[in-house]
Protein backbone atom coordinates (compact mmCIF):
# COMPACT_ATOMS: atom_id res chain seq x y z
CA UNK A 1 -93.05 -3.79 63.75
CA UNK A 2 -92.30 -1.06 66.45
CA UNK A 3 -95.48 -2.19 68.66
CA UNK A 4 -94.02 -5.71 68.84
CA UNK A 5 -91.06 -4.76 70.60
CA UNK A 6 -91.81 -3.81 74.19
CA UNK A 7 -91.22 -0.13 74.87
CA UNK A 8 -90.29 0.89 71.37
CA UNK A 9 -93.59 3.00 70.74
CA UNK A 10 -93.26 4.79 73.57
CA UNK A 11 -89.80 5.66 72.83
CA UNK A 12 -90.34 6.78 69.10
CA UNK A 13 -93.15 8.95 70.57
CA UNK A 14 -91.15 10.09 73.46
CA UNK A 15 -88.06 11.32 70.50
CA UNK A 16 -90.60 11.85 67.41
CA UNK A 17 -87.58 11.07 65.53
CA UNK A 18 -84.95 13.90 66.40
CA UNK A 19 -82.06 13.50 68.36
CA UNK A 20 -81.34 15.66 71.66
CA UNK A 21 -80.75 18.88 69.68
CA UNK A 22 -83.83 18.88 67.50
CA UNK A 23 -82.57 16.97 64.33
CA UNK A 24 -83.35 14.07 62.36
CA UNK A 25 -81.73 10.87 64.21
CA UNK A 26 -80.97 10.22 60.71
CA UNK A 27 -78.64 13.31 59.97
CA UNK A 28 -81.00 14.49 57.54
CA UNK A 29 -79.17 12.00 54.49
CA UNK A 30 -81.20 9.36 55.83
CA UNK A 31 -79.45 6.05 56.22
CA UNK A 32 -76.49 6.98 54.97
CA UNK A 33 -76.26 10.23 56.84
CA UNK A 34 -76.30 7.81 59.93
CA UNK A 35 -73.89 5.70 58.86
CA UNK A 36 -71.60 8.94 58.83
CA UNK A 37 -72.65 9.57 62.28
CA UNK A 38 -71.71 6.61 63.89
CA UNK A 39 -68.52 6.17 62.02
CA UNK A 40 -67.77 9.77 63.32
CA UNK A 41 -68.22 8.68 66.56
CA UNK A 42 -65.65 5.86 65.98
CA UNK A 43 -67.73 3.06 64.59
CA UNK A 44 -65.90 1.04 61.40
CA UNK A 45 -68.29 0.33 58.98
CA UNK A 46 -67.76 -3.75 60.20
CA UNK A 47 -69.05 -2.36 63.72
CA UNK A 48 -72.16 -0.87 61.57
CA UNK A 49 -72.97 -3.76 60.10
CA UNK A 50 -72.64 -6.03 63.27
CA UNK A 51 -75.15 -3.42 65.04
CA UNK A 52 -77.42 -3.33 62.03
CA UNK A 53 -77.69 -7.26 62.10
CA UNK A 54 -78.37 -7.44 65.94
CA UNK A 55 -80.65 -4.90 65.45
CA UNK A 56 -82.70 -7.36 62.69
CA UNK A 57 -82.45 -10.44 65.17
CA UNK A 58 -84.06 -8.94 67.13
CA UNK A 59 -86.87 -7.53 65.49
CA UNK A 60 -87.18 -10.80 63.60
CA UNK A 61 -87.30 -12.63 66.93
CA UNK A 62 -90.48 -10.11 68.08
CA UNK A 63 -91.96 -8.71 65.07
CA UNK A 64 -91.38 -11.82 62.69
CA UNK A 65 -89.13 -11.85 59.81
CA UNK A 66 -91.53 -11.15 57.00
CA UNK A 67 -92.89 -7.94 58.51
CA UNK A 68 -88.73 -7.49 58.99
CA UNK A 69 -87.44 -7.69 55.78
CA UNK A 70 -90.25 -6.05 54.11
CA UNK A 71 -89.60 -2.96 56.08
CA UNK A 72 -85.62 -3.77 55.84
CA UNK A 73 -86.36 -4.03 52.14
CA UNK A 74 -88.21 -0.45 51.88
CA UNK A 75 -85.06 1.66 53.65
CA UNK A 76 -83.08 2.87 50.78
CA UNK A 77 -79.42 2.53 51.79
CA UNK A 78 -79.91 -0.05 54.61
CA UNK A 79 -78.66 -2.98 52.31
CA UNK A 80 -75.36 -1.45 52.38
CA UNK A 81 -74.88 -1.90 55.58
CA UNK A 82 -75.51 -5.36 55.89
């Protein structure tokens, strides 16, 4: 799915998955140690959701929304937030 968005690979190769200090981008609690991050940062969970749903438009719209929702389907927590 990330090679059908243009400049995604290089981006996940360029951050190898940690944030600017070294960590997991995922706060090391995985979907729902995100969630905590952005809602520290001031998102509502509403926000979260709204950003999560974008976020599968547009995948859907490049990647196709079988390859989507199986990988949607295999991130424990991501439901949540949708």
């Amino acid at each position: 799915m990330i090679e059908s968005i243009s400049g995604a690979s290089e981006s996940v190769t360029k951050h190898d998955g940690e944030d600017s200090e070294g960590g997991s981008v995922l706060g090391g609690a995985g979907v729902t140690g995100f969630g905590q991050q952005l809602m520290n940062e001031g998102l509502s969970l509403g926000k979260i959701a709204g950003l999560v749903n974008e976020t599968i438009a547009f995948a859907d719209e490049h990647a196709g929304d079988e390859l989507v929702d199986e990988v949607f389907n295999s991130v424990p927590g991501l439901p949540q937030f949708v």
